[in-house]
N, C-alpha and C. Protein backbone atom coordinates (compact mmCIF):
# COMPACT_ATOMS: atom_id res chain seq x y z
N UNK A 1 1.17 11.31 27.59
CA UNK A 1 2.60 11.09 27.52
C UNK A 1 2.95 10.20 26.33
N UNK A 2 2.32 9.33 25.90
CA UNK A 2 2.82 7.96 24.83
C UNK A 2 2.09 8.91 23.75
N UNK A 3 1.65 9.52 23.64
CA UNK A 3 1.05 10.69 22.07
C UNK A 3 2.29 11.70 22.37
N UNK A 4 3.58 11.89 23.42
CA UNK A 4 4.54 13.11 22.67
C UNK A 4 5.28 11.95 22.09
N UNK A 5 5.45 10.66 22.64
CA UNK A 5 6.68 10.53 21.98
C UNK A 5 6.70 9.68 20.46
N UNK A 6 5.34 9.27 20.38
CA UNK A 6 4.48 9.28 19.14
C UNK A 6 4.86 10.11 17.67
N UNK A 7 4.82 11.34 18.08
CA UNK A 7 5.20 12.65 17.64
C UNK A 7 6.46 13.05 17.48
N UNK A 8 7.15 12.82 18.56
CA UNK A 8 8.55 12.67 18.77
C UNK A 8 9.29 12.11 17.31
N UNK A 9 8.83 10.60 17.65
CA UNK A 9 9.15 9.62 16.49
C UNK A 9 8.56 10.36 15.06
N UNK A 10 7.81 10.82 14.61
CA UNK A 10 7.33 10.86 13.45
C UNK A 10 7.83 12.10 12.81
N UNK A 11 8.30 13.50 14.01
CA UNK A 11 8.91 14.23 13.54
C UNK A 11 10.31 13.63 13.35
N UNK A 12 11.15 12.73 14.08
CA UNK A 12 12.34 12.20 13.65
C UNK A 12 12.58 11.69 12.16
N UNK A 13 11.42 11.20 12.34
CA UNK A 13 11.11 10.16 10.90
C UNK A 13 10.91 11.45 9.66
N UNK A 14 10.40 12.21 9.48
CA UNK A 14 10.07 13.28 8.74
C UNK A 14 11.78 14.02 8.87
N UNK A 15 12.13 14.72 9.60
CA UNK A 15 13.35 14.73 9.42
C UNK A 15 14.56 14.33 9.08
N UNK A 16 14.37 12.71 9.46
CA UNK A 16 15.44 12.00 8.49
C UNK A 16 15.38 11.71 6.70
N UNK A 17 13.76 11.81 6.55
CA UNK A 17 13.42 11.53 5.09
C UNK A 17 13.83 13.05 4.36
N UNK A 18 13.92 14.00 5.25
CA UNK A 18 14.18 15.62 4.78
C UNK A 18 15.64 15.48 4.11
N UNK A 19 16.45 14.90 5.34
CA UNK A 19 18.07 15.00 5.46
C UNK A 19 18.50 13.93 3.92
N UNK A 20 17.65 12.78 4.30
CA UNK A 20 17.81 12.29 3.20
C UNK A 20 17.57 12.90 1.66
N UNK A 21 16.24 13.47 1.20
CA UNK A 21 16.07 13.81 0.00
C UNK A 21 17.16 14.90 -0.26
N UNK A 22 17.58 16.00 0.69
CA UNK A 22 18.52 17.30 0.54
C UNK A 22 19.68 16.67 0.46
N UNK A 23 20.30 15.50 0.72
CA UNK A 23 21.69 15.04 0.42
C UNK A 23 21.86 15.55 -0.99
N UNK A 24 22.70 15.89 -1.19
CA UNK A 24 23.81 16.17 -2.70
C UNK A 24 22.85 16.96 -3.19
N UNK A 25 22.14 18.24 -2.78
CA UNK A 25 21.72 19.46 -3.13
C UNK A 25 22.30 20.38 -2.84
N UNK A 26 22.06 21.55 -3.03
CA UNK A 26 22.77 22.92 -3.41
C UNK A 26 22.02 23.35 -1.73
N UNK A 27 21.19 23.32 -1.62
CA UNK A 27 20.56 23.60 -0.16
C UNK A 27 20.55 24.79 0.03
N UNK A 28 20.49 25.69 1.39
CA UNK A 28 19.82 26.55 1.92
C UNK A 28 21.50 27.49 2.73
N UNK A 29 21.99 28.01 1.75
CA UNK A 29 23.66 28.67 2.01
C UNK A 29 23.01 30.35 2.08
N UNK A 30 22.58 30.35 2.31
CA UNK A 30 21.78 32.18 2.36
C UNK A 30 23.35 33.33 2.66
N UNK A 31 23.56 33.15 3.75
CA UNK A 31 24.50 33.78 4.26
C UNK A 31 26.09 33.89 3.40
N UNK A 32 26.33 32.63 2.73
CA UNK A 32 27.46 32.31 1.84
C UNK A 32 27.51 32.41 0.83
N UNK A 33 26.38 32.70 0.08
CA UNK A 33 25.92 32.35 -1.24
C UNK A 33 25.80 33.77 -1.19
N UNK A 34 26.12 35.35 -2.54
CA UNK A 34 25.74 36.06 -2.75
C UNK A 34 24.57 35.81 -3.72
N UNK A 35 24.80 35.08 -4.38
CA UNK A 35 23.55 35.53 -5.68
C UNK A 35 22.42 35.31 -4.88
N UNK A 36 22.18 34.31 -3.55
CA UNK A 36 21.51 34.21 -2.82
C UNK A 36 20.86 34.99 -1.96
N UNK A 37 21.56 35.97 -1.88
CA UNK A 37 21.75 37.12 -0.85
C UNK A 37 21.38 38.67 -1.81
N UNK A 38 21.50 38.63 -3.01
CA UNK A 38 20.57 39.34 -3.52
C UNK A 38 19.04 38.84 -4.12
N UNK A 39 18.99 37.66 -4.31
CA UNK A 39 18.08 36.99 -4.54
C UNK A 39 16.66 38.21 -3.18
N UNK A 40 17.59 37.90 -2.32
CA UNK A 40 16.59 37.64 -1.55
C UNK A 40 16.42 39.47 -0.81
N UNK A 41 17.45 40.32 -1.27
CA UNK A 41 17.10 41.81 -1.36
C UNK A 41 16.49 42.00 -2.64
N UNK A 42 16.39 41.61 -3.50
CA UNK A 42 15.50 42.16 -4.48
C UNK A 42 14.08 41.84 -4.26
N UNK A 43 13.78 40.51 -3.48
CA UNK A 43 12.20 39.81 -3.29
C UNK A 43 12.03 40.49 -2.08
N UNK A 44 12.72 41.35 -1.25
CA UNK A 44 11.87 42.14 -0.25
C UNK A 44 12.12 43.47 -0.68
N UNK A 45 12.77 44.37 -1.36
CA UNK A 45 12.20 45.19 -2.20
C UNK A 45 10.90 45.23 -3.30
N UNK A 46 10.75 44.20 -3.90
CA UNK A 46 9.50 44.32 -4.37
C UNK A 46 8.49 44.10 -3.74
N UNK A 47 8.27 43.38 -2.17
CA UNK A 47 7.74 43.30 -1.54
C UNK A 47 7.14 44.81 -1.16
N UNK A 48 8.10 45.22 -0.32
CA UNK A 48 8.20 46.83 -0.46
C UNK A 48 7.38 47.45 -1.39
N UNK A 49 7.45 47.45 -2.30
CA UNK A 49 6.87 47.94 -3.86
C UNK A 49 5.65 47.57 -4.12
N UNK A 50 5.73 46.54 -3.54
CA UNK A 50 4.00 45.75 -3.71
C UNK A 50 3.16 46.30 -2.88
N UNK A 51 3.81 46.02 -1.39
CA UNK A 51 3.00 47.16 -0.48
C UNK A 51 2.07 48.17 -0.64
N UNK A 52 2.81 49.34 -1.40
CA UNK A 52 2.52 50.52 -1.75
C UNK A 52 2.20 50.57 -2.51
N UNK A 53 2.33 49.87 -3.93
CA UNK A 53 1.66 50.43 -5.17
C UNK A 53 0.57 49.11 -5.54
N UNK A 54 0.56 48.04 -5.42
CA UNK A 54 -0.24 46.79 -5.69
C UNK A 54 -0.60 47.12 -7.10
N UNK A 55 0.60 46.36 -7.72
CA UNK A 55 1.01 46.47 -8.78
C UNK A 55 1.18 44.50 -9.31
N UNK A 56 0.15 44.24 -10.27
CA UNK A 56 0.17 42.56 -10.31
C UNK A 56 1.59 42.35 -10.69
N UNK A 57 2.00 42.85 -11.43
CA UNK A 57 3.27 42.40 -12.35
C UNK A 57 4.50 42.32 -11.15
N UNK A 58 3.89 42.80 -10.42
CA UNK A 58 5.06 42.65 -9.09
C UNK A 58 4.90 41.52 -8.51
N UNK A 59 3.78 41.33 -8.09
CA UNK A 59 3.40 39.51 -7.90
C UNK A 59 3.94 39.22 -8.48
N UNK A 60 4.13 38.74 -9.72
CA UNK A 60 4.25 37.75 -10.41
C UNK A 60 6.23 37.85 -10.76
N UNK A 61 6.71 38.82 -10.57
CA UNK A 61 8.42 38.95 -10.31
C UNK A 61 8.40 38.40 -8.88
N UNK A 62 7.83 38.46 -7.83
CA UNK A 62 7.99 37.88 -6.80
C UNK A 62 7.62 36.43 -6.72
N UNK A 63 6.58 35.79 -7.54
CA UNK A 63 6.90 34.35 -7.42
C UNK A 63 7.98 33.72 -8.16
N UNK A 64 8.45 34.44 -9.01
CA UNK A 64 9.55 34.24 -10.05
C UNK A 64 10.54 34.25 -9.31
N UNK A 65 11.00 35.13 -8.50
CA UNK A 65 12.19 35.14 -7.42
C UNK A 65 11.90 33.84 -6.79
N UNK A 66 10.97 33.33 -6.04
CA UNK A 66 10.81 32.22 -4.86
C UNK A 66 11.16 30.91 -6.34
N UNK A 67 10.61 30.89 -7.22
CA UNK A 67 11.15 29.83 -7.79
C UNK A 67 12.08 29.58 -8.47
N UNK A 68 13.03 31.00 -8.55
CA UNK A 68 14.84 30.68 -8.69
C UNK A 68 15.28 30.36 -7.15
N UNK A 69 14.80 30.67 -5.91
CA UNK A 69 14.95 30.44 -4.55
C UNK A 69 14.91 28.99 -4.44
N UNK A 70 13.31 28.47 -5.11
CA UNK A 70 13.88 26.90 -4.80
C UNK A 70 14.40 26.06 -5.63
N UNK A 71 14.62 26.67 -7.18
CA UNK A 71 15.79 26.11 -8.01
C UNK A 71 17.20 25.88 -7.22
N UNK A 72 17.49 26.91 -7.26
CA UNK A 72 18.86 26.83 -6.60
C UNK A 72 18.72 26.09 -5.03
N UNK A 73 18.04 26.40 -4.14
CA UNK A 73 17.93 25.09 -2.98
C UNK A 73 17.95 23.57 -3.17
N UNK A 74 17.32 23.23 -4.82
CA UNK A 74 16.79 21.88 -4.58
C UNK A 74 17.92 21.42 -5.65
N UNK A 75 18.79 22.58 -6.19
CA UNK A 75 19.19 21.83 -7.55
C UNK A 75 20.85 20.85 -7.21
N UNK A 76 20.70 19.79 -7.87
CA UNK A 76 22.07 18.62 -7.30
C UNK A 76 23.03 19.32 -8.28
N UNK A 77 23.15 20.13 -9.37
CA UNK A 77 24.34 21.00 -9.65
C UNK A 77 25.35 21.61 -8.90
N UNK A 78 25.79 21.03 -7.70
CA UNK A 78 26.43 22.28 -7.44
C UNK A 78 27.69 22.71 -7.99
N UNK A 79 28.57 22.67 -8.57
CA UNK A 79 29.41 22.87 -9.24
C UNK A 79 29.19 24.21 -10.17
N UNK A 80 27.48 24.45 -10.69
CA UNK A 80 27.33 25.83 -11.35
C UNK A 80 26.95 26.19 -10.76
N UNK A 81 25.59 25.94 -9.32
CA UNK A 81 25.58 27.13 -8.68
C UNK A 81 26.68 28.32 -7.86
N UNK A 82 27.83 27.40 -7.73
CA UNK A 82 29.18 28.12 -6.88
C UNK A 82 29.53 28.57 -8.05
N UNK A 83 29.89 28.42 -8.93
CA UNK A 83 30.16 28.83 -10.04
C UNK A 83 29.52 30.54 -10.33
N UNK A 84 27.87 30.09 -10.07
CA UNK A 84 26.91 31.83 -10.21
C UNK A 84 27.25 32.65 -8.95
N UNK A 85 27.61 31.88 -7.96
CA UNK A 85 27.98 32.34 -6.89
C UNK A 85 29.24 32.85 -6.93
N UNK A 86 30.60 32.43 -7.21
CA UNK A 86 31.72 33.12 -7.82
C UNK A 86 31.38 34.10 -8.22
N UNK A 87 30.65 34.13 -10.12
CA UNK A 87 30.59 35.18 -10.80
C UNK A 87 29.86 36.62 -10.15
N UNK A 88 28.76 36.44 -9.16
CA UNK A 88 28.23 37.04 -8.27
C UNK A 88 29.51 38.08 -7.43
N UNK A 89 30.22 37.01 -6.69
CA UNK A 89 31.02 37.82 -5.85
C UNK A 89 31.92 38.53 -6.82
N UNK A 90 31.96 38.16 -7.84
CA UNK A 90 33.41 39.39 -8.81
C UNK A 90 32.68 40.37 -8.82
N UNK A 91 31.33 39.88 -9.35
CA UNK A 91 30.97 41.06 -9.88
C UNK A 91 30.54 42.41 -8.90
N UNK A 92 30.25 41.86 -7.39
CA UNK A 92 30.02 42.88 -6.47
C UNK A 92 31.43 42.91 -6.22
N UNK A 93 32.74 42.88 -6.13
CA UNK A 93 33.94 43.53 -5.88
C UNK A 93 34.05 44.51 -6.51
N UNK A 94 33.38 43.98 -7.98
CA UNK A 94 34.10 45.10 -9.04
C UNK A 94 33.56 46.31 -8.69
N UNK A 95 31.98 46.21 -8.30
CA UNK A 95 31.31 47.45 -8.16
C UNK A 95 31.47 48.01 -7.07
N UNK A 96 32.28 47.43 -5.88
CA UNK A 96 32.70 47.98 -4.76
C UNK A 96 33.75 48.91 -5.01
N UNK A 97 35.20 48.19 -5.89
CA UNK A 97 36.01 48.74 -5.95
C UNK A 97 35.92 49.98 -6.93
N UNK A 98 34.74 49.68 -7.81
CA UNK A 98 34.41 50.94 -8.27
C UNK A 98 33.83 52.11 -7.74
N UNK A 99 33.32 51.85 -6.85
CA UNK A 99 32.69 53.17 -5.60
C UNK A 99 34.07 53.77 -5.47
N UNK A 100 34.89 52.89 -4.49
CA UNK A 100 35.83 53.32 -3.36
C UNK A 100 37.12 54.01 -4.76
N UNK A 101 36.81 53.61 -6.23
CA UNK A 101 38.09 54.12 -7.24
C UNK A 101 37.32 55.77 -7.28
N UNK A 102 35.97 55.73 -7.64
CA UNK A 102 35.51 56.87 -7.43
C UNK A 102 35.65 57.86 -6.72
N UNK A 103 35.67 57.37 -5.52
CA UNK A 103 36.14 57.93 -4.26
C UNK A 103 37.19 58.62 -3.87
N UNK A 104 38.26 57.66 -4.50
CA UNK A 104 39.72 58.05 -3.99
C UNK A 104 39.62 59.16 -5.70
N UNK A 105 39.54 58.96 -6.73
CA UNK A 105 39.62 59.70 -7.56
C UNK A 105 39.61 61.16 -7.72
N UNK A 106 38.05 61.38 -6.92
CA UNK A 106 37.35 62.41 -6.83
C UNK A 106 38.47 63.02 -5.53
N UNK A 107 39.32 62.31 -5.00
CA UNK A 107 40.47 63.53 -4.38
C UNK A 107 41.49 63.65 -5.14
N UNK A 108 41.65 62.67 -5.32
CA UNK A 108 43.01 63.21 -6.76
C UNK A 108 42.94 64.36 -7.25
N UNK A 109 41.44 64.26 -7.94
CA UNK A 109 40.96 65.46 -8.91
C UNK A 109 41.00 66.59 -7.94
N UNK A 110 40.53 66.45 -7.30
CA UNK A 110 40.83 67.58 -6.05
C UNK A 110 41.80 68.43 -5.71
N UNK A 111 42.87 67.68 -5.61
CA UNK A 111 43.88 68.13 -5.50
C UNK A 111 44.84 68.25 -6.60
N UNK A 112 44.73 67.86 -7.25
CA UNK A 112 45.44 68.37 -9.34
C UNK A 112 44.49 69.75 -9.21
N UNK A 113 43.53 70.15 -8.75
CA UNK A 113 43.01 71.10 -9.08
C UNK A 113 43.67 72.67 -8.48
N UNK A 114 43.87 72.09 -6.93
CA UNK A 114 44.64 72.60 -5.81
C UNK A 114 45.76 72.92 -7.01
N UNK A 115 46.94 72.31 -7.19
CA UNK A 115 48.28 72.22 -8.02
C UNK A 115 47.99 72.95 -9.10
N UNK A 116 47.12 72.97 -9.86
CA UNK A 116 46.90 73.89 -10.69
C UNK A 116 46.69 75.05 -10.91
N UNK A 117 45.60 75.83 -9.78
CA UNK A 117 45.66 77.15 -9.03
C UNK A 117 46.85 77.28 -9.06
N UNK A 118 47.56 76.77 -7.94
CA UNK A 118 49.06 77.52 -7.54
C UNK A 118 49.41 77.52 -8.97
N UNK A 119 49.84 76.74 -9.83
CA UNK A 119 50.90 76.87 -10.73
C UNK A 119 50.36 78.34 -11.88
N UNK A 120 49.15 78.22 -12.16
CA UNK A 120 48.20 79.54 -12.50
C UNK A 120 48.58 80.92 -12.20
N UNK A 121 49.49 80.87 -10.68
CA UNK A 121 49.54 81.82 -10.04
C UNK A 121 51.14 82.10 -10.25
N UNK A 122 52.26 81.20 -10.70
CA UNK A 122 53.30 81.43 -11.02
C UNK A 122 53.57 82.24 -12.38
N UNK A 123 53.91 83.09 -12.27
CA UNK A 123 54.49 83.99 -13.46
C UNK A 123 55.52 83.89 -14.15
N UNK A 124 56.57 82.71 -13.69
CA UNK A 124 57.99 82.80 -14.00
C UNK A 124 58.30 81.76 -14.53
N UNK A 125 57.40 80.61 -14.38
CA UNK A 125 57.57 79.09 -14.44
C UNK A 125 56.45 78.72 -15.31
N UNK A 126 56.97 78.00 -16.47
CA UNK A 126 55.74 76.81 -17.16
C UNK A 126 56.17 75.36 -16.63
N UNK A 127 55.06 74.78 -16.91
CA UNK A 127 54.96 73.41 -16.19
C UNK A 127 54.53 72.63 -17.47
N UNK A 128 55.55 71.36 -17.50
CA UNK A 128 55.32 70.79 -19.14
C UNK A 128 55.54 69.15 -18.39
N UNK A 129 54.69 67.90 -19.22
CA UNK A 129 55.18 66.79 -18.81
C UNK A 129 55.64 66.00 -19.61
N UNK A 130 56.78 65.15 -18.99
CA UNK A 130 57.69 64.11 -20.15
C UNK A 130 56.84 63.80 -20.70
N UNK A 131 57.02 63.46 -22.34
CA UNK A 131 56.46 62.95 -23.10
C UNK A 131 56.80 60.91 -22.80
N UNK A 132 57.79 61.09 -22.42
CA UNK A 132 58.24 59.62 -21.96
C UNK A 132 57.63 59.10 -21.04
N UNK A 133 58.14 59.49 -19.52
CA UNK A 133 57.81 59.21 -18.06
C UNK A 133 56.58 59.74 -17.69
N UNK A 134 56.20 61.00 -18.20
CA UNK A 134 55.22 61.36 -17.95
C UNK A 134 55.06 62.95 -16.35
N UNK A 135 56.88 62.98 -16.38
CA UNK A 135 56.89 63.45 -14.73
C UNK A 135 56.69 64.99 -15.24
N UNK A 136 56.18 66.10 -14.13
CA UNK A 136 55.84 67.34 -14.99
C UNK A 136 57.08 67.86 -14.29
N UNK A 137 57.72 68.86 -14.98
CA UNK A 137 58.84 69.62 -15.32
C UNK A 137 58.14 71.33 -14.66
N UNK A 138 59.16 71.70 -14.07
CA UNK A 138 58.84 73.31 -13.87
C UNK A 138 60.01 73.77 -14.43
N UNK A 139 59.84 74.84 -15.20
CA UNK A 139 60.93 75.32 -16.80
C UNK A 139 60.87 76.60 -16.08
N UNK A 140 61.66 77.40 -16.85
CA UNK A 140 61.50 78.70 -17.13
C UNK A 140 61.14 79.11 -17.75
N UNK A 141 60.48 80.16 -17.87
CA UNK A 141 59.46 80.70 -18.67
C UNK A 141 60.24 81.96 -19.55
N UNK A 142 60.75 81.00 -20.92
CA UNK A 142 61.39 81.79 -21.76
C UNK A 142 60.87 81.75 -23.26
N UNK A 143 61.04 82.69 -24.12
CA UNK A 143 60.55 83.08 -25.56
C UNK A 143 61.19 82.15 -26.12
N UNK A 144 60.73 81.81 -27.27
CA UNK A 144 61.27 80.59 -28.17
C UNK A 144 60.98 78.97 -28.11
N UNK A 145 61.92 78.61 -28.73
CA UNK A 145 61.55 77.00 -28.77
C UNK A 145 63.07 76.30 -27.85
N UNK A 146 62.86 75.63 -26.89
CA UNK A 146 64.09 74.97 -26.32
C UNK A 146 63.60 73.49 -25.73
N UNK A 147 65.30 72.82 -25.98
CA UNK A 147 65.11 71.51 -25.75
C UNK A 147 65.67 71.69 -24.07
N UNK A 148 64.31 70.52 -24.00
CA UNK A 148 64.18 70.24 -22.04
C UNK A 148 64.96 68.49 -21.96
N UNK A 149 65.95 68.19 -21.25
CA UNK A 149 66.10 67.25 -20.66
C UNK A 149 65.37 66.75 -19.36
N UNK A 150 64.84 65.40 -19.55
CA UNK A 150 63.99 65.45 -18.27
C UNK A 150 65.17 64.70 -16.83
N UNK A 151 64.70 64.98 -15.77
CA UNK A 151 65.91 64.34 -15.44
C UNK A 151 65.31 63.14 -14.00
N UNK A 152 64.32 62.77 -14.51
CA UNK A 152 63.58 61.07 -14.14
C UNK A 152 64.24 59.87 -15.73
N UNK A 153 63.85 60.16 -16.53
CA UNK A 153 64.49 59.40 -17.65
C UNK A 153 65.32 59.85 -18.50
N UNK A 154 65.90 61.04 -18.57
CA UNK A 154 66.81 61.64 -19.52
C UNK A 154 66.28 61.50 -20.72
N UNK A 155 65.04 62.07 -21.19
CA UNK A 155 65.03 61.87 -22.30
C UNK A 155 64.98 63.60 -22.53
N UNK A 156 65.20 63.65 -24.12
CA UNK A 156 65.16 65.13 -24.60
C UNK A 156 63.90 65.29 -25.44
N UNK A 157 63.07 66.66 -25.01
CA UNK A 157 62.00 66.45 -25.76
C UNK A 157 62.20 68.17 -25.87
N UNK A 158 61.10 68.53 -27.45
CA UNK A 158 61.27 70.36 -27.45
C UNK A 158 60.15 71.22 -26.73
N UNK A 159 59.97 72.21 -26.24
CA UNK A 159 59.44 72.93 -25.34
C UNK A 159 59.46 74.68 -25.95
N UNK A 160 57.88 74.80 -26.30
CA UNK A 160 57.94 76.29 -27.26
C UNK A 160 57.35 76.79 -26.18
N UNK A 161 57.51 78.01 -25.90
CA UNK A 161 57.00 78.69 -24.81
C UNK A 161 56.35 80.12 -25.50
């Protein structure tokens, strides 16, 4: 019984000297921290990689990862690590919002394509867009050169058919 609390004490003691040295460090934000959070998908992908191919140069990117891991844990900067951490999170928005622009795009295009068929299929009607506003116009489909008023901006532009 007097050897747990022996132990007791010495893990206290070891823990307070912990709490102490980690004061005013960047510490252990895994969950909050992106650059952190790929940090640490790229070191179990190569893990992965190592697995299977046992490949040295992969070692050696994987101790390289653990010692930007305990750079950034131990480093009293924090002001630039949030900082890499910011630039981190823009930069995965951007590439998010670039999926989901892709995404929505690839129906747009879709459907301009749809609109185009049909209009393909009109015989009577050309389809021209403001040179101004940009809005597309369905004309009549007549010989010659004539001026089109648009009637989103009123502007007059010429139209050869």
């Amino acid at each position: 019984m007097a050897n747990q609390g022996t132990e007791d004490i010495a893990l206290n003691g070891f823990r307070y000297k912990f709490y102490r040295f980690m004061e005013g460090r960047y510490g252990l934000r895994a969950l909050q921290d992106p650059m952190q959070i790929l940090i640490y998908a790229v070191y179990l992908l190569l893990v992965l990689i190592q697995f299977f191919t046992r490949i040295r140069i992969i070692s050696f990117l994987e101790l390289l990862l653990i010692g930007v891991t305990l750079f950034r844990v131990l480093s009293k900067n924090i002001p630039a690590r949030e900082r890499e951490a910011s630039a981190m999170y823009t930069f995965y928005c951007k590439m998010r919002d670039a999926f989901r622009f892709r995404k929505a795009n690839a129906e747009a295009r879709r459907q301009k394509r749809a609109v185009q068929k049909e209009r393909r299929k009109d015989k009577e009607h050309i389809y021209r867009e403001c040179p101004n506003c940009g809005a597309t116009l369905r004309l009549p489909r007549k010989k010659g050169k004539h001026t089109v008023l648009c009637p989103r901006c009123g502007n007059k532009f010429g139209v050869k058919c």
